[in-house]
Protein backbone atom coordinates (compact mmCIF):
# COMPACT_ATOMS: atom_id res chain seq x y z
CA UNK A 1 -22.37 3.71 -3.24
CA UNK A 2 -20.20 0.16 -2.79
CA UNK A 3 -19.35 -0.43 -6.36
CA UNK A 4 -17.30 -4.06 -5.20
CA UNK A 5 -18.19 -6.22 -2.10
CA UNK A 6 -16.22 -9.24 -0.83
CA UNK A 7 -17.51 -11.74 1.46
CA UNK A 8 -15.73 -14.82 3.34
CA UNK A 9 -13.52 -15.02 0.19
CA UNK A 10 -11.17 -17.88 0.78
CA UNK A 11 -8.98 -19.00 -1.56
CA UNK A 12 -6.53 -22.87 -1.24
CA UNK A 13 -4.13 -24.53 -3.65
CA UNK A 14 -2.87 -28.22 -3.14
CA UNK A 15 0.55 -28.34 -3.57
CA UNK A 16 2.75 -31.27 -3.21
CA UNK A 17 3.36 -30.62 0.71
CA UNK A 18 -0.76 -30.17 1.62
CA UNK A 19 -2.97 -27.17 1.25
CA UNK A 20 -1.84 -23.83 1.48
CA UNK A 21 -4.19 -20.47 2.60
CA UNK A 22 -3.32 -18.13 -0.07
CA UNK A 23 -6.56 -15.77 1.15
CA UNK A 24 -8.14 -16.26 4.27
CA UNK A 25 -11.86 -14.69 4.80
CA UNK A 26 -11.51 -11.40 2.95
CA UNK A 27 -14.67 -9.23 3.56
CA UNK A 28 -14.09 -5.67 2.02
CA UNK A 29 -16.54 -3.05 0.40
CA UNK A 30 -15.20 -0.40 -2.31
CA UNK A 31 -17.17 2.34 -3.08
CA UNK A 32 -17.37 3.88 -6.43
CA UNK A 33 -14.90 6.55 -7.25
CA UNK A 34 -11.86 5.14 -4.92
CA UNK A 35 -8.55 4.02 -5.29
CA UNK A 36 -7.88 1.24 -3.13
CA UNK A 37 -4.94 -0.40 -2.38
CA UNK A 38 -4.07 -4.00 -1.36
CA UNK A 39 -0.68 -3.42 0.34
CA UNK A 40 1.43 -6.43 1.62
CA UNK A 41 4.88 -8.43 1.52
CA UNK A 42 5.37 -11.23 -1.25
CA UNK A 43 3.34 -14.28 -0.63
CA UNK A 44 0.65 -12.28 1.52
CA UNK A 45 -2.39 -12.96 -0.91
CA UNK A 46 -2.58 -9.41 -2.36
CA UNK A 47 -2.09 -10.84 -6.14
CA UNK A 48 -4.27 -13.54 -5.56
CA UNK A 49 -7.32 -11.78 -3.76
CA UNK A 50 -6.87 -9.52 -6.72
CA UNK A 51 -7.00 -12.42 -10.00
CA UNK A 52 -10.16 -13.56 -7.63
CA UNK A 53 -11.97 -9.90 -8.24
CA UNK A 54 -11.11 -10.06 -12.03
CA UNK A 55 -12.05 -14.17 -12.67
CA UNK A 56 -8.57 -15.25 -13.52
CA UNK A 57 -9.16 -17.40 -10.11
CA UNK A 58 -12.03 -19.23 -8.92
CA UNK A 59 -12.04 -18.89 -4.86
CA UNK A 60 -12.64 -21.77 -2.96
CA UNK A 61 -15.66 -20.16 -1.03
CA UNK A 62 -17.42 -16.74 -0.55
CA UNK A 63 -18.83 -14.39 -2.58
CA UNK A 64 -18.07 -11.30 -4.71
CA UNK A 65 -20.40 -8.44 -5.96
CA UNK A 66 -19.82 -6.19 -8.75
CA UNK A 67 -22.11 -2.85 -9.49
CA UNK A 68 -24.73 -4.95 -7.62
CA UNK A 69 -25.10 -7.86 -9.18
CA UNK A 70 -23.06 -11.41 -7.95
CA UNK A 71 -19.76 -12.27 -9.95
CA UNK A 72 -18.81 -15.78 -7.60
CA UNK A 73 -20.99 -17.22 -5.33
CA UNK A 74 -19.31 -20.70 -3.26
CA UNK A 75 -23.03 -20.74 -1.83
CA UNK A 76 -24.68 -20.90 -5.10
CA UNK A 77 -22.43 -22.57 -6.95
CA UNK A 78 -22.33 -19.29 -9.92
CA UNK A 79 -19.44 -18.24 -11.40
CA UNK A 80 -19.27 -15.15 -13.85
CA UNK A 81 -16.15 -15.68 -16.84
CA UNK A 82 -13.43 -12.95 -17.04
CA UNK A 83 -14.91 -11.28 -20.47
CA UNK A 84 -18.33 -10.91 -18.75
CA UNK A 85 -17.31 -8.88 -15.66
CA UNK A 86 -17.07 -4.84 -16.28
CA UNK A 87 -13.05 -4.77 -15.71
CA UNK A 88 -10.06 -3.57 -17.20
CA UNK A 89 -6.79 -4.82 -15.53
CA UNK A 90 -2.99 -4.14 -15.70
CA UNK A 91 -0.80 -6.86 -15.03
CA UNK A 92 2.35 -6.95 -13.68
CA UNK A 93 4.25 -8.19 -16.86
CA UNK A 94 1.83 -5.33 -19.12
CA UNK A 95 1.10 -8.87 -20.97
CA UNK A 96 1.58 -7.32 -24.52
CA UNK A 97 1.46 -8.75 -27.77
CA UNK A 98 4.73 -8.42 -29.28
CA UNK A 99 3.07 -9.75 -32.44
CA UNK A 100 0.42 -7.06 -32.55
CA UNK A 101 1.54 -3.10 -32.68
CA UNK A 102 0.06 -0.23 -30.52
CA UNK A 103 -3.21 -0.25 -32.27
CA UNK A 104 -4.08 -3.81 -32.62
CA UNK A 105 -2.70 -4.21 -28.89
CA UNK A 106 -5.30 -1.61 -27.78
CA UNK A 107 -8.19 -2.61 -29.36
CA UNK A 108 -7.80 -6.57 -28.62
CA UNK A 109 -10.59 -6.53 -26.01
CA UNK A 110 -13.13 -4.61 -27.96
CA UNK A 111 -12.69 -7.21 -30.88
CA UNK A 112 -12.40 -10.44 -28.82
CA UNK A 113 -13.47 -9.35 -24.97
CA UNK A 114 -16.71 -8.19 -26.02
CA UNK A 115 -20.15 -9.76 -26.79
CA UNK A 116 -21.50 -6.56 -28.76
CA UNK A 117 -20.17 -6.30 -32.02
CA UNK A 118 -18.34 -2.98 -32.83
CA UNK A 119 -17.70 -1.50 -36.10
CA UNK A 120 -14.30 -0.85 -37.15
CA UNK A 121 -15.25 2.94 -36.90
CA UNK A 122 -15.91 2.30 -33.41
CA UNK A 123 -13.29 0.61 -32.55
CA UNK A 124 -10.69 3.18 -34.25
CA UNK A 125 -12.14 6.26 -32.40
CA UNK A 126 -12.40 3.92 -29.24
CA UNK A 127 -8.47 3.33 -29.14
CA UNK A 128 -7.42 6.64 -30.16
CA UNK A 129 -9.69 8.24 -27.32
CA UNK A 130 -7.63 5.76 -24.71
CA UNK A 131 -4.40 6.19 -26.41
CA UNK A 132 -4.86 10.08 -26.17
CA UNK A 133 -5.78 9.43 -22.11
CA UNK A 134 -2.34 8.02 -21.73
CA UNK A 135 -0.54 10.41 -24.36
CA UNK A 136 0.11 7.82 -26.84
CA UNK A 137 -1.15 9.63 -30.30
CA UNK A 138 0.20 8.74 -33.43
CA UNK A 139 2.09 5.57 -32.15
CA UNK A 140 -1.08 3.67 -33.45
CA UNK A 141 1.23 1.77 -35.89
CA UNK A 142 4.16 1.21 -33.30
CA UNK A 143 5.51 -2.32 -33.33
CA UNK A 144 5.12 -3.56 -29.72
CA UNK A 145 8.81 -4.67 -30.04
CA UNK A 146 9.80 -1.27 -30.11
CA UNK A 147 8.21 0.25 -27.34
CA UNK A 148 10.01 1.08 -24.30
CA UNK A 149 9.33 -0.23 -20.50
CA UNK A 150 7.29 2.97 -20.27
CA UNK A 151 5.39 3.24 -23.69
CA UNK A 152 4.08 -0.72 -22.82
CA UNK A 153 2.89 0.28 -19.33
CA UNK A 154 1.27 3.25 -20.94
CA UNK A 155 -0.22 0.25 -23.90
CA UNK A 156 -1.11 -1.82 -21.31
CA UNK A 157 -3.20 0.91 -19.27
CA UNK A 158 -5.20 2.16 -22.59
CA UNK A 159 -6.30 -1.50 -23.37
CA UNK A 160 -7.67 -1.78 -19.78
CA UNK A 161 -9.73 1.52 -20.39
CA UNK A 162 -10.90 1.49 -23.63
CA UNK A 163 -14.13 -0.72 -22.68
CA UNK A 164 -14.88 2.06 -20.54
CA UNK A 165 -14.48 -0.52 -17.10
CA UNK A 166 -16.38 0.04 -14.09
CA UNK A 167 -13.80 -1.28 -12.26
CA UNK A 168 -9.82 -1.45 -13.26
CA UNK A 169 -7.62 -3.71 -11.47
CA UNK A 170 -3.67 -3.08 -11.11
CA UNK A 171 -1.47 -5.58 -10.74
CA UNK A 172 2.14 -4.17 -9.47
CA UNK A 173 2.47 -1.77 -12.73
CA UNK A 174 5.51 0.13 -12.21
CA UNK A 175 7.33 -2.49 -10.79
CA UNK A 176 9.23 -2.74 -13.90
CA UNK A 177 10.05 0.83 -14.41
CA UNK A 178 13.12 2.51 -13.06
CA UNK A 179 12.81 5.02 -10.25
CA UNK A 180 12.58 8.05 -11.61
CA UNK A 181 9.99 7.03 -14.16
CA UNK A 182 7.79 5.24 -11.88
CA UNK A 183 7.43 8.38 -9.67
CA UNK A 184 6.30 10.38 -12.92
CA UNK A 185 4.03 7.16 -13.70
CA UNK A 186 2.25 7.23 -10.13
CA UNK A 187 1.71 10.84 -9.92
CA UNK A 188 0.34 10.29 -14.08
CA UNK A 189 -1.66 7.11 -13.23
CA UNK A 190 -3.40 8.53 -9.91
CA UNK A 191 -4.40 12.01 -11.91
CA UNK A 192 -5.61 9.94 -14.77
CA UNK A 193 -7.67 7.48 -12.66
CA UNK A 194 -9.16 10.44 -10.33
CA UNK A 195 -10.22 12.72 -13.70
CA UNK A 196 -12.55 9.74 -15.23
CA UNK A 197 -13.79 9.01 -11.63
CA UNK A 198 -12.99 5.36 -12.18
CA UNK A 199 -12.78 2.43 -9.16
CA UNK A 200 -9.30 0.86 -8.96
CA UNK A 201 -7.70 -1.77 -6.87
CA UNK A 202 -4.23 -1.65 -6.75
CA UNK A 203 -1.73 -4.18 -5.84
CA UNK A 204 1.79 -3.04 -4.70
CA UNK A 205 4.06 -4.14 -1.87
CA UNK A 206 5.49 -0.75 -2.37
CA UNK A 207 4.78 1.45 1.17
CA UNK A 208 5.39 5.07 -0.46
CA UNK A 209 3.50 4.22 -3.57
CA UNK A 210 0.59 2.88 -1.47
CA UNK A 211 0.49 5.88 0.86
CA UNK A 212 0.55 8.50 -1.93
CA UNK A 213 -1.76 7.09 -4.34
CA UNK A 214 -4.65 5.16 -2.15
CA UNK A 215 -7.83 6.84 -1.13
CA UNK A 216 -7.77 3.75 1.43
CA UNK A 217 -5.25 1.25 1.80
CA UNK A 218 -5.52 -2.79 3.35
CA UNK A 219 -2.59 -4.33 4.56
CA UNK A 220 -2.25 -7.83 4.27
CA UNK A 221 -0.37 -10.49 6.27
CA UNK A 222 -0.71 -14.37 5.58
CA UNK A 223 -3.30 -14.29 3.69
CA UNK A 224 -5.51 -11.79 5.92
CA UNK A 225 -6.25 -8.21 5.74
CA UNK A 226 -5.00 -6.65 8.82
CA UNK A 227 -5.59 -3.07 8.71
CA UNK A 228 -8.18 -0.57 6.44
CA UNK A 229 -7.62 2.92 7.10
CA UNK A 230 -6.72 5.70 4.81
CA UNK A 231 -2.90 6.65 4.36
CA UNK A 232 -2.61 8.60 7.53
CA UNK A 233 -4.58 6.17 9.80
CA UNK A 234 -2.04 3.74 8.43
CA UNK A 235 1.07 5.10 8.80
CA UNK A 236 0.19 7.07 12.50
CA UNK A 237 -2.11 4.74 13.86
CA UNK A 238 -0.90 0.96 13.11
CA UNK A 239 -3.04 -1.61 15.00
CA UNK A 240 -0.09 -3.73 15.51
CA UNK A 241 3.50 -4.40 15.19
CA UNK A 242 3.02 -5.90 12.07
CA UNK A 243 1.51 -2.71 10.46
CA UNK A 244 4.31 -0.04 12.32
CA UNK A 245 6.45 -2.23 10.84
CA UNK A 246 5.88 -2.74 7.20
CA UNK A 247 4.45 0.86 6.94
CA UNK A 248 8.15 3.00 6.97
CA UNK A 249 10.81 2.84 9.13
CA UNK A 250 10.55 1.93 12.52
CA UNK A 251 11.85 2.17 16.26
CA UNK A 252 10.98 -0.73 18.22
CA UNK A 253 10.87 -1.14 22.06
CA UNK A 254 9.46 -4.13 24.22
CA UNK A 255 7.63 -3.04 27.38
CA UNK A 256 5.08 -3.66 29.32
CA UNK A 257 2.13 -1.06 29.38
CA UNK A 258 0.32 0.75 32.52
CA UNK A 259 -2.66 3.23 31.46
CA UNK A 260 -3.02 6.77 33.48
CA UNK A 261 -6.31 6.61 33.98
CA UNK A 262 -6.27 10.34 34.26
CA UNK A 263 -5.28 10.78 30.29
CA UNK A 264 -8.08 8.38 28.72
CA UNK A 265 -5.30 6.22 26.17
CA UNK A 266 -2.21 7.30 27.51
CA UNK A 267 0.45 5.69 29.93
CA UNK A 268 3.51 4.78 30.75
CA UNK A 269 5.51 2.00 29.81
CA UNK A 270 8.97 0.38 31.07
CA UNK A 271 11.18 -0.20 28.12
CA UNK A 272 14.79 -1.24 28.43
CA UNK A 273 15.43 2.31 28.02
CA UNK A 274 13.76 3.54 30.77
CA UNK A 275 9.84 4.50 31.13
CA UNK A 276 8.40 6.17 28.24
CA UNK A 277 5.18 8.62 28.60
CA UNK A 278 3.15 6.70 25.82
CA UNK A 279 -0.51 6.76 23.69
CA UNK A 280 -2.34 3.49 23.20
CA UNK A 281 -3.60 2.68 19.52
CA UNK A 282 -5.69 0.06 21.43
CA UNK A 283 -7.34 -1.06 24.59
CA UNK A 284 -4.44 -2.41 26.76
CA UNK A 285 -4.81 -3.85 30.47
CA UNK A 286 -2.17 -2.68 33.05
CA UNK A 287 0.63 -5.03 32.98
CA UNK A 288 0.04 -6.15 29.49
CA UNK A 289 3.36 -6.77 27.15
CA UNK A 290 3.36 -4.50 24.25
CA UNK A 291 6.01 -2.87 21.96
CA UNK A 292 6.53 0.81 21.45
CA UNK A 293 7.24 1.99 18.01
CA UNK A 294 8.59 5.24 17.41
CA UNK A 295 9.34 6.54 14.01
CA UNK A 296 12.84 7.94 13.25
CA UNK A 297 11.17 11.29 11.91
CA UNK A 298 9.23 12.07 14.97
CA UNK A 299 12.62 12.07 17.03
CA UNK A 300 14.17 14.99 17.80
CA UNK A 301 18.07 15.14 18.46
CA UNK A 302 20.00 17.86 20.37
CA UNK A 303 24.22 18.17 21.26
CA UNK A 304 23.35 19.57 24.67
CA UNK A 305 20.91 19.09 27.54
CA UNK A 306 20.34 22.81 27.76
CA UNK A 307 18.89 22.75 23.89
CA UNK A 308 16.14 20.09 25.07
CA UNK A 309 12.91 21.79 24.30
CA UNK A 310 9.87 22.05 27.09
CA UNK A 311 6.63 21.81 25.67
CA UNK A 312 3.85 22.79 28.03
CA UNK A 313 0.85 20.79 27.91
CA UNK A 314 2.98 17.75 26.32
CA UNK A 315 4.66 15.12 27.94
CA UNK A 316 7.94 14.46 26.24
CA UNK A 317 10.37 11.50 26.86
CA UNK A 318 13.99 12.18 26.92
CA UNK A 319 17.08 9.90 26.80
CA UNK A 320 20.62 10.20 25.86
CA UNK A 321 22.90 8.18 24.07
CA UNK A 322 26.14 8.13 21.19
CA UNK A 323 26.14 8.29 17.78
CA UNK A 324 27.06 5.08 15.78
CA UNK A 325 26.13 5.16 12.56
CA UNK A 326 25.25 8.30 10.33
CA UNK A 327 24.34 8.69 6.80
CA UNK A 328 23.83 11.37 4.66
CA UNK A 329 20.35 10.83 2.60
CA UNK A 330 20.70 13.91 0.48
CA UNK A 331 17.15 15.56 1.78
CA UNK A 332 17.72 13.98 5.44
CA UNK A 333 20.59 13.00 8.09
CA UNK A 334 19.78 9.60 9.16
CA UNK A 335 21.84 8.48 12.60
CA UNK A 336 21.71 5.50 15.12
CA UNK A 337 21.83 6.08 18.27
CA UNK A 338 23.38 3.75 21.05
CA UNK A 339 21.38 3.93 24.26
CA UNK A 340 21.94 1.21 26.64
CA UNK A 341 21.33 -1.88 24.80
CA UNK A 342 19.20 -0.40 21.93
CA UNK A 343 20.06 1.32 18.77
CA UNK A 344 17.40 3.89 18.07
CA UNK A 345 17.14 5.39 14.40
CA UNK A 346 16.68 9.45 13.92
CA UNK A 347 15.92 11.12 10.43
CA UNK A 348 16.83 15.07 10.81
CA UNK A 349 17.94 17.76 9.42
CA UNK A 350 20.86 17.19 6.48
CA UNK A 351 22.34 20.79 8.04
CA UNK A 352 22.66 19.90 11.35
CA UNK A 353 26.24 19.63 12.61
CA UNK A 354 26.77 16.05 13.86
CA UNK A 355 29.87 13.13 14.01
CA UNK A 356 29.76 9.89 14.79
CA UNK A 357 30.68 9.42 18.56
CA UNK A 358 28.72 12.20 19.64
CA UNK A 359 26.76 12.30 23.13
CA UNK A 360 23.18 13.78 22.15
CA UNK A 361 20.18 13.76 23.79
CA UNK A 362 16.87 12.53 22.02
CA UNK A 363 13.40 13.94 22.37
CA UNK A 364 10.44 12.17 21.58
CA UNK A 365 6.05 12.96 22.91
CA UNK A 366 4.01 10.99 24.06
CA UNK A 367 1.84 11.55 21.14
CA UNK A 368 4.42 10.26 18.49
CA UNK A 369 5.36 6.97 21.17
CA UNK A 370 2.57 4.62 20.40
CA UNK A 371 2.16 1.46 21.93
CA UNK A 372 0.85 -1.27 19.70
CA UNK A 373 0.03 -5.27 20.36
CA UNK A 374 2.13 -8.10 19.33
């Protein structure tokens, strides 16, 4: 069941130089039960689509359902305020009181967000249920002051839940943490969100956090979604350049595409390094410019020509070149490889014996060399 629908959302500021598109025509349905991810670069209308879903923005048109019923309609000129939509949110910042401790922090939007009066019974067993969900008990009396980057995320995330929210909306929420911690927060935050069975949208421009926590992820780009597909669809079938791109590291290679018509989406296509045996993510015409991306993990790099694997039934492109640049990663060897006028990044294994200088030869299929539009 589609717990949040967008439609046509558009969204324009006037600034001092003219109008700027912050969200251009949005349309996306979330069912209830998923994490879903707006993913994007700085300035790409993630944040803003998102402040539109919770009413801290008014979009300039469109419309924008909530558990069935309309929150913002351009066409009928109704607009639904913040504290009467069935949200919790997370901002970036955690926004907490410094004023206020734990306790008083928490239970803020059942004592002001709220047009049913609780009683303080209520409330109390209300804020230690979502303090417990975020393993926060007996910091109740905490002074905000004295909480660290952590503790207010964790704060921040039992105020958003304890109205029991059909819908909770992250903004960015471990951007703030360091690394370690915000890998124990995702893994935390995605079990926690999965065991209620709550909706989220999430906001990050953060690849690997997108990819690990999202049911289904949308990329964004200038103010418009480019892509909806789940993490895998993402990351191994990118519509365009744009996507291959921002989604992990990637190879790039201009060329210009001609189909087999024997092998349905498959075909060849002249790079600078030669013609590559290639899949199509898309419907190309012969002769049409396209780049190739090729991710550094799907590469495979050998010392001698005689190691080069044969894979029958695949078609497997193979081209040699010298090492430039290599760096130990800890868990991976990454290298760059000169060949011809291209310098073509491999992740492999941290074990295996190579220098910089080294001939090698580099083996790639045609599976993993996917030609994508502009």
């Amino acid at each position: 069941m589609i717990l949040l629908s967008l439609r046509l959302i558009n969204k324009t500021f006037i600034v001092e130089r003219g109008e700027v598109h912050a969200v251009c025509d949005v349309s996306l349905d979330i069912e209830e039960g998923e994490f879903f991810t707006l993913l994007g670069p700085s300035g790409c209308g993630k944040s803003t689509t998102l402040r539109c879903i919770a009413g801290l923005e008014t979009p300039t048109s469109g419309e924008i359902s909530l558990g069935g019923g309309l929150v913002y309609s351009s066409a009928r000129g109704s607009v639904v305020p913040v504290y009467q939509r069935d949200i919790g949110m997370v901002f970036q910042s955690y926004a907490i009181w410094p004023h206020m401790n734990v306790f008083e922090n928490v239970a803020y939007p059942l004592k002001y967000g709220s047009s049913n009066r609780m009683k303080k019974e209520e409330i109390r067993q209300r804020v230690s249920d979502s303090l417990s969900l975020v393993h926060l008990e007996g910091m109740e009396n905490r002074s905000a002051t004295l909480l660290s980057g952590g503790q207010q995320q964790r704060v921040a995330l039992a105020r958003a839940l304890v109205r029991n929210p059909k819908l909770l909306l992250l903004d960015e929420p471990l951007s703030n943490l360091d690394a370690k911690l915000r890998e124990e927060m995702r893994t935390e935050l995605c079990e926690l969100v999965h065991r209620l069975g709550i909706t989220a949208v999430y906001v990050t421009h953060d690849q690997l956090e997108a990819l690990v926590m999202s049911d289904r992820i949308a990329v964004m780009h200038e103010g418009r979604l480019v892509q909806i597909a789940n993490s895998h669809d993402i990351y191994n079938r990118p519509v365009n350049a744009f996507v291959a791109g921002f989604i992990g590291a990637t190879n790039f290679l201009d060329g210009r595409f001609k189909r087999d018509s024997n092998k349905g989406t498959c075909g060849v296509t002249e790079t600078p390094i030669g013609t590559l045996f290639c899949s199509a993510g898309a419907e190309f015409n012969d002769g049409q410019v396209v780049k190739i991306a090729l991710r550094p993990e799907t590469i495979q790099v050998e010392d001698s020509k005689d190691k080069v694997p044969s894979s029958p039934g695949k078609t497997m492109n193979v081209f040699e070149g010298d090492i430039e640049i290599l760096d130990f990663h800890g868990d991976s060897l990454v290298i760059r490889v000169r060949v011809g006028e291209e310098l073509i990044q491999v992740k492999t294994d941290p074990d295996q014996q190579l220098h910089v200088g080294q001939h090698v030869y580099l083996v790639v299929s045609q599976d993993h060399c996917q030609a994508v539009p502009f």
